[in-house]
N, C-alpha and C. Protein backbone atom coordinates (compact mmCIF):
# COMPACT_ATOMS: atom_id res chain seq x y z
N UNK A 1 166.75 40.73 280.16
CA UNK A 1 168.14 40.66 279.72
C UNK A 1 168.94 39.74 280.64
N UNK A 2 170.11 39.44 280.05
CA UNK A 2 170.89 38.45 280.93
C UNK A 2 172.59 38.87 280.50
N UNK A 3 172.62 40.13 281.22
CA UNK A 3 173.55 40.94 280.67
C UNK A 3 174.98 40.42 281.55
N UNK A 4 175.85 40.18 281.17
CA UNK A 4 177.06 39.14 282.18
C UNK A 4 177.58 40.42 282.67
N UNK A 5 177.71 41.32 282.67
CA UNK A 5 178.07 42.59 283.83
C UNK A 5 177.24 42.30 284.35
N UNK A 6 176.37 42.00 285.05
CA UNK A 6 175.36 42.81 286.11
C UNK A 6 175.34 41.46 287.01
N UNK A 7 175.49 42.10 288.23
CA UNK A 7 175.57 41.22 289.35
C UNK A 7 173.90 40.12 289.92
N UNK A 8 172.97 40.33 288.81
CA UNK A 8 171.96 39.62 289.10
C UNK A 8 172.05 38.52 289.61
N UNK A 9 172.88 37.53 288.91
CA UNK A 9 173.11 35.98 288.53
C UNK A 9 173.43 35.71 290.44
N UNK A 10 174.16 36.71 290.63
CA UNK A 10 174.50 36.21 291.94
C UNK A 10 174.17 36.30 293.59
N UNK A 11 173.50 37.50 293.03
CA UNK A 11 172.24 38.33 294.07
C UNK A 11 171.07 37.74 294.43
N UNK A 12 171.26 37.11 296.27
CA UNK A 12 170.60 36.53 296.64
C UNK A 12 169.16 37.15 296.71
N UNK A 13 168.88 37.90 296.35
CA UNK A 13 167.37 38.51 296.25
C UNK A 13 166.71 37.80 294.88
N UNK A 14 165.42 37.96 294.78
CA UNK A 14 164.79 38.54 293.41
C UNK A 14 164.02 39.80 293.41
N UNK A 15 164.09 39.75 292.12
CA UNK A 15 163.49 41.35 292.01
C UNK A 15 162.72 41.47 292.40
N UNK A 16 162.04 42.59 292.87
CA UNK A 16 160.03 42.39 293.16
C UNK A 16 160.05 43.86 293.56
N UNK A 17 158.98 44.51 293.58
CA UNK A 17 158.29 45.99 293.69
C UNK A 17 158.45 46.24 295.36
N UNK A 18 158.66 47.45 295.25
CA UNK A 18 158.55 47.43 296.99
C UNK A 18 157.18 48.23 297.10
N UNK A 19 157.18 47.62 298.77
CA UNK A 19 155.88 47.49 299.06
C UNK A 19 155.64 49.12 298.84
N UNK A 20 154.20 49.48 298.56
CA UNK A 20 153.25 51.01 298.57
C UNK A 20 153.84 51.98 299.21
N UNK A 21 153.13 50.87 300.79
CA UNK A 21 153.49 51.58 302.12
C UNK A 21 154.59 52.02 302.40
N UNK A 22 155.90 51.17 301.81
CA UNK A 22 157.21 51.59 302.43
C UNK A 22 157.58 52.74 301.67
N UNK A 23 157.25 52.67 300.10
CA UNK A 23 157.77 53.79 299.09
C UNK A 23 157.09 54.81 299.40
N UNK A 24 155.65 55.52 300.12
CA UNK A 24 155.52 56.57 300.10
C UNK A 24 156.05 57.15 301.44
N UNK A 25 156.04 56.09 302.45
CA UNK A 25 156.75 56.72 303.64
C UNK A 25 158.00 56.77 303.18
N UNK A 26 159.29 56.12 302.13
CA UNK A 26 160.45 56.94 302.13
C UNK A 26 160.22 58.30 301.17
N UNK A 27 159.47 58.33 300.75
CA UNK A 27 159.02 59.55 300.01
C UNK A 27 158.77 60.99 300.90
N UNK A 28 158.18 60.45 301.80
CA UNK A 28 157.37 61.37 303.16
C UNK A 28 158.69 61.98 303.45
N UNK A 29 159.90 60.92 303.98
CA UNK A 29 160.59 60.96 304.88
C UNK A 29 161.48 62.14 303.90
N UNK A 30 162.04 61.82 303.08
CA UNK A 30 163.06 62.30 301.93
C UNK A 30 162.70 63.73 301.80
N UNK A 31 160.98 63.86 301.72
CA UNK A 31 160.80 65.57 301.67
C UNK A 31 160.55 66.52 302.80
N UNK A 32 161.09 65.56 303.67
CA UNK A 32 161.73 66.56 304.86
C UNK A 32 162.68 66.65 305.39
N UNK A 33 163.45 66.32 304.68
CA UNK A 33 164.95 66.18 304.80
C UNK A 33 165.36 68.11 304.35
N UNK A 34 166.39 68.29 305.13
CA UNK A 34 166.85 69.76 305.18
C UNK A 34 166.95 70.06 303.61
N UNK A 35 167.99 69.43 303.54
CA UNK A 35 168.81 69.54 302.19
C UNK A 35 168.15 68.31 301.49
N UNK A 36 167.37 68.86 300.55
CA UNK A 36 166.52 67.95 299.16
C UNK A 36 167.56 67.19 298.07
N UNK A 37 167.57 66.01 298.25
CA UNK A 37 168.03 65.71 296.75
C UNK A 37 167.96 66.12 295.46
N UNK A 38 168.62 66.50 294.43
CA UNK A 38 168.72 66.81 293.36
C UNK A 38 168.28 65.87 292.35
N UNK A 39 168.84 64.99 292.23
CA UNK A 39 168.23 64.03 291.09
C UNK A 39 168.06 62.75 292.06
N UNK A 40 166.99 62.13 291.73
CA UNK A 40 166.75 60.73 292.14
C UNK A 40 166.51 59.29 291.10
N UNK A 41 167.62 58.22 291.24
CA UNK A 41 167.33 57.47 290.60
C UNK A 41 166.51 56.30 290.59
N UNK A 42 165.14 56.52 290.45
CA UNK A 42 164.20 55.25 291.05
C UNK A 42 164.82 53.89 290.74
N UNK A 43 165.54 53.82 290.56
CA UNK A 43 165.61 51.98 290.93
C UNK A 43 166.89 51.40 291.28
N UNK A 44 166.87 50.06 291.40
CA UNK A 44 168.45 49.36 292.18
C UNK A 44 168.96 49.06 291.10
N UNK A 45 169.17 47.44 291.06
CA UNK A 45 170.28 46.89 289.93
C UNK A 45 169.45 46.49 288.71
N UNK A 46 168.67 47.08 288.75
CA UNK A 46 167.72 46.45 287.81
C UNK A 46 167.51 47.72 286.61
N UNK A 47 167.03 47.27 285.46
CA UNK A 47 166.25 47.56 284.39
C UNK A 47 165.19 48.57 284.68
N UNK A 48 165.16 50.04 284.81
CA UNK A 48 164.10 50.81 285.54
C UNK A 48 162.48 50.65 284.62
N UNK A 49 162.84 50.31 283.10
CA UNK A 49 161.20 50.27 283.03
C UNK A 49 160.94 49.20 282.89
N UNK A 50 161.53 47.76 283.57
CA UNK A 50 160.79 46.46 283.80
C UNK A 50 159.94 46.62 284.63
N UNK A 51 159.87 47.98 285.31
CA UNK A 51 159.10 47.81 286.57
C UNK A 51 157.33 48.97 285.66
N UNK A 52 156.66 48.38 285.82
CA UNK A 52 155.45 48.77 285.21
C UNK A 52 154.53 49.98 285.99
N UNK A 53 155.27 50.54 287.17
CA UNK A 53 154.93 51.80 287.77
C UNK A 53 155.76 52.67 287.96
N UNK A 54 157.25 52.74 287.50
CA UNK A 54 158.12 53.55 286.74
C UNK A 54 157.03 54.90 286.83
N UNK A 55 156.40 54.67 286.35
CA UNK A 55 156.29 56.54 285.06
C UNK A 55 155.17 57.02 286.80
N UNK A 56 154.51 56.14 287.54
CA UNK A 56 153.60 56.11 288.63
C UNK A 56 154.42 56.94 289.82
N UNK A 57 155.37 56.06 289.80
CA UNK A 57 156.35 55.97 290.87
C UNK A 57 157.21 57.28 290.91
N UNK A 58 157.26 57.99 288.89
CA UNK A 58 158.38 59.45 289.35
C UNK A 58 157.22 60.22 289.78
N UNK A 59 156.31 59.99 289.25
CA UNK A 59 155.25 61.21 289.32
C UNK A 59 154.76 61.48 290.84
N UNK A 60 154.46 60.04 291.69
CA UNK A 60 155.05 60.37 293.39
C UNK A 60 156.45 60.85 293.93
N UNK A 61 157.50 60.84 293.04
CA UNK A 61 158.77 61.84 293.80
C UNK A 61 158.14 63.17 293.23
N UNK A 62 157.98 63.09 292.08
CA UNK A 62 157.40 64.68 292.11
C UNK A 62 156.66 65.85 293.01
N UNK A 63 155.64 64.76 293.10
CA UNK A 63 154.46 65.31 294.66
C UNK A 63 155.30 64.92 295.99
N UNK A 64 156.02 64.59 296.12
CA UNK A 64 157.14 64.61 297.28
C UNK A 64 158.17 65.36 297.12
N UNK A 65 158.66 65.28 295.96
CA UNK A 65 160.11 66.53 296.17
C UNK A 65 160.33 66.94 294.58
N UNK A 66 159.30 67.82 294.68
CA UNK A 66 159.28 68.83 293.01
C UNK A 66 160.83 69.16 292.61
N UNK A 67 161.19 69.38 293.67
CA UNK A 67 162.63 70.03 292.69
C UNK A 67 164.21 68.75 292.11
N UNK A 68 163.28 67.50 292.68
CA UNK A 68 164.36 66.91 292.02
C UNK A 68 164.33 65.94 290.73
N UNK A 69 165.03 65.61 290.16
CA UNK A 69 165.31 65.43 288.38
C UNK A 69 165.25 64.10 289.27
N UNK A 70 164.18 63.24 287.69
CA UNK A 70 164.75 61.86 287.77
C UNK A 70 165.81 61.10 286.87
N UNK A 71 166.40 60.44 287.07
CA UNK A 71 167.76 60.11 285.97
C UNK A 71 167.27 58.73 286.12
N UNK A 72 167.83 58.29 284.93
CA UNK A 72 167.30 56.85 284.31
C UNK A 72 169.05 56.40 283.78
N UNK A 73 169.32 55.28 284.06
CA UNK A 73 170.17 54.41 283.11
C UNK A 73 169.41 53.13 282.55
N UNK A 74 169.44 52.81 281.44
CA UNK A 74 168.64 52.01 280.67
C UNK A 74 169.68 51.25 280.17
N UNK A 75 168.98 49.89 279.36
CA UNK A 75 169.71 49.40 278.31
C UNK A 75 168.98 49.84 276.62
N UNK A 76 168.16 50.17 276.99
CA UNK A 76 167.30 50.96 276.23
C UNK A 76 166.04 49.98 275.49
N UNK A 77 165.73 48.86 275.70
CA UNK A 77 165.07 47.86 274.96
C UNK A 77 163.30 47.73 275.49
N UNK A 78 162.84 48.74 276.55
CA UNK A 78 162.09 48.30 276.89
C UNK A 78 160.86 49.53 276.47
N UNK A 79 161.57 50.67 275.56
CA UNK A 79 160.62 51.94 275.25
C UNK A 79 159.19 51.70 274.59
N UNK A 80 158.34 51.70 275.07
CA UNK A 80 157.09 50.85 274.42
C UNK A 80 156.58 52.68 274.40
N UNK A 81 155.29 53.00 273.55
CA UNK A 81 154.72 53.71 273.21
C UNK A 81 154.08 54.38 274.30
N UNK A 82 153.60 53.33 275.43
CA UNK A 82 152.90 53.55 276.57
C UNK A 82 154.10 54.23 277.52
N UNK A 83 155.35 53.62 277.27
CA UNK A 83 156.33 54.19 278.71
C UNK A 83 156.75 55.69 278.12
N UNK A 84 156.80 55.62 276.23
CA UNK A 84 157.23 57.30 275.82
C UNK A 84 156.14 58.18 276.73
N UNK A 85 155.18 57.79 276.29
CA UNK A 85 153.93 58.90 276.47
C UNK A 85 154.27 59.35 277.90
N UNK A 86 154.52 58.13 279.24
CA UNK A 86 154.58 58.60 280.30
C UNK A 86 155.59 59.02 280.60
N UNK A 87 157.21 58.91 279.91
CA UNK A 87 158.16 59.98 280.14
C UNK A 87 157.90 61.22 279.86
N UNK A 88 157.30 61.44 278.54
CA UNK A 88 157.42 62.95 278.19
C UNK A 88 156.16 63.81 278.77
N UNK A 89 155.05 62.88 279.77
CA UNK A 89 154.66 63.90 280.25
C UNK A 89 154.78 64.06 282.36
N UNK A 90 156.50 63.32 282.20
CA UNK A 90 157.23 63.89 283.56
C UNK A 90 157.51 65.38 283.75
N UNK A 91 157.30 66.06 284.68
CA UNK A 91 157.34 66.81 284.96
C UNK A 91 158.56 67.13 285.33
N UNK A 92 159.39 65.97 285.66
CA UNK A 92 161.04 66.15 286.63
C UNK A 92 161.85 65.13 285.86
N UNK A 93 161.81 64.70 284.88
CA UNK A 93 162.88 64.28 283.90
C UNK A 93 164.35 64.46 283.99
N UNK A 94 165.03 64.14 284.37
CA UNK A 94 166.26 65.13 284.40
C UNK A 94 167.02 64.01 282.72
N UNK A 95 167.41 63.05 282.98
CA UNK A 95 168.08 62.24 281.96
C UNK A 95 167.72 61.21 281.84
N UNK A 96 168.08 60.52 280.57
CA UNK A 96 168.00 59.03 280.39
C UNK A 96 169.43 58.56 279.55
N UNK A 97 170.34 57.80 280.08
CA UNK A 97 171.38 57.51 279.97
C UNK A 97 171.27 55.80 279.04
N UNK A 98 171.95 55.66 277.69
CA UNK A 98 170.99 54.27 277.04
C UNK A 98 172.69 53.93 277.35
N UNK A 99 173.02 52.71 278.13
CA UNK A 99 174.26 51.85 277.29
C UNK A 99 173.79 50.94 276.50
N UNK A 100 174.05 50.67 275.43
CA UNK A 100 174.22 49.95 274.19
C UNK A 100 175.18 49.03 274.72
N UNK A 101 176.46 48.99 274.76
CA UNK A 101 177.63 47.75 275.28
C UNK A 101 178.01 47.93 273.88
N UNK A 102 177.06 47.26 272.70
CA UNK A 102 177.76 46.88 271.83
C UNK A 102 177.26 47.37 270.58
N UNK A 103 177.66 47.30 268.98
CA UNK A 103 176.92 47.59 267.83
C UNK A 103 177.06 46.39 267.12
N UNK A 104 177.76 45.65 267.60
CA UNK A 104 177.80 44.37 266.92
C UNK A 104 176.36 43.60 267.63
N UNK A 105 175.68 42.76 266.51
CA UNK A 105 174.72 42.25 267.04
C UNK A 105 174.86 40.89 267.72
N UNK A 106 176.11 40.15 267.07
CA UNK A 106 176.51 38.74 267.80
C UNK A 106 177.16 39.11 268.99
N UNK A 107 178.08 40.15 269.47
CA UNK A 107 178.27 40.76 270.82
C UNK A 107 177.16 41.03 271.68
N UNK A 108 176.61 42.25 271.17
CA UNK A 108 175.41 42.66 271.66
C UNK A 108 174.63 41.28 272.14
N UNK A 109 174.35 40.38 271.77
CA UNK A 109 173.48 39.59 271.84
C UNK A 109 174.04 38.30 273.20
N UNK A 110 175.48 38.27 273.13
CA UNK A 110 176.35 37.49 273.87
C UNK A 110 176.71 38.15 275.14
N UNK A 111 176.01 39.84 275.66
CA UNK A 111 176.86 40.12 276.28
C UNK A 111 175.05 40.28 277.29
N UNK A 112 174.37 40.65 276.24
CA UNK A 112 172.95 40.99 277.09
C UNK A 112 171.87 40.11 277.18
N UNK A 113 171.97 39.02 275.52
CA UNK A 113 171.17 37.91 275.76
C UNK A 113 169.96 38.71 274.97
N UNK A 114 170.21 39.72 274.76
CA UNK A 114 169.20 40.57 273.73
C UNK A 114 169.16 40.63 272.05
N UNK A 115 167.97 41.25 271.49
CA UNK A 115 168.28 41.46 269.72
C UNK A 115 168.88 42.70 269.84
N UNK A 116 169.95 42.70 269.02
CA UNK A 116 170.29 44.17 268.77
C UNK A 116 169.60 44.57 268.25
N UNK A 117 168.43 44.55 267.34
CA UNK A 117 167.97 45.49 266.22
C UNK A 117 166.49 45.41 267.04
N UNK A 118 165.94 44.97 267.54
CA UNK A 118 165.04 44.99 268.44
C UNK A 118 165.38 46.40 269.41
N UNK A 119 166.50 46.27 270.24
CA UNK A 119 166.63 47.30 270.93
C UNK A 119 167.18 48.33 270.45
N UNK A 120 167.35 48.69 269.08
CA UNK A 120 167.73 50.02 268.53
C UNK A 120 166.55 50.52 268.24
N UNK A 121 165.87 49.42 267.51
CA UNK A 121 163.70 49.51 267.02
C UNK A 121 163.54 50.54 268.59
N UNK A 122 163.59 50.21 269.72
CA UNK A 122 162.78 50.88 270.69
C UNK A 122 163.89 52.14 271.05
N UNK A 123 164.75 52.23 271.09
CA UNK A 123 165.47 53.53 270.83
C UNK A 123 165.24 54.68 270.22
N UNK A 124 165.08 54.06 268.86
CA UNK A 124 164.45 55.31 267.46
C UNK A 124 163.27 55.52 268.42
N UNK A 125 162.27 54.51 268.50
CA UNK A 125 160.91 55.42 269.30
C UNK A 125 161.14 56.22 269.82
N UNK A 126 162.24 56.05 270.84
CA UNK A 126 161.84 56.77 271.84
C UNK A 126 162.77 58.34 271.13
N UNK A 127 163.52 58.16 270.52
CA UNK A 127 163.88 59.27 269.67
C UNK A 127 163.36 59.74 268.71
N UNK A 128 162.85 59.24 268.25
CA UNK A 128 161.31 59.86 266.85
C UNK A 128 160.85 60.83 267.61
N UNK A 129 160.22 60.44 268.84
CA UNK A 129 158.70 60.62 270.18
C UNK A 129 159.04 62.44 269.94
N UNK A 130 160.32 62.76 269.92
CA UNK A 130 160.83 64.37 270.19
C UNK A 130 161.28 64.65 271.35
């Protein structure tokens, strides 16, 4: 997406996975922390299931800190059959939050650089799924 809210365009980084090593040691670290987090949102400014170990990645907060919910904000376009299957068999789900922006598809399309009807197509999936 190339959504003109989102501070990508200007963010001297690029995206990229963090390293193994660092994510299970903040994992380590986090479940010994006194007071446990409640919900955790795996990712930064980014799109959480561009990242292709998403469903990998809650299932290690899980085995690190069972009691907390994962929350998702989406744009919702990326629900493939493979990412339903591995949400619904999270164990710590807490939400998935879809902004849409728009219902207009020439908006929609001007604001994210996306199909609207493409990303409603992966929506219903993931709402059919149950």
């Amino acid at each position: 997406a190339r959504c003109n809210f989102c501070p990508h365009s200007s963010m001297k980084r690029k995206p990229q996975s963090i390293d193994e090593r660092l994510w299970i040691k903040m994992l380590s670290e986090i479940s010994n922390w006194q007071v446990l987090p409640q919900r955790i949102l795996p990712f930064l400014t980014n799109e959480p299931f561009f990242d292709k170990e998403i469903i990998r990645r809650c299932n290690d907060i899980y085995n690190f800190v069972p009691s907390a919910l994962i929350d998702f904000y989406t744009i919702g376009a990326l629900f493939t059959p493979k990412v339903i299957e591995g949400l619904s068999n999270l164990k710590n789900l807490g939400s998935i939050t879809i902004s849409l922006h728009h219902s207009d598809p020439f908006n929609y399309s001007l604001t994210t650089g996306l199909n609207l009807e493409k990303t409603v197509t992966s929506i219903k999936l993931l709402l059919d799924s149950g």
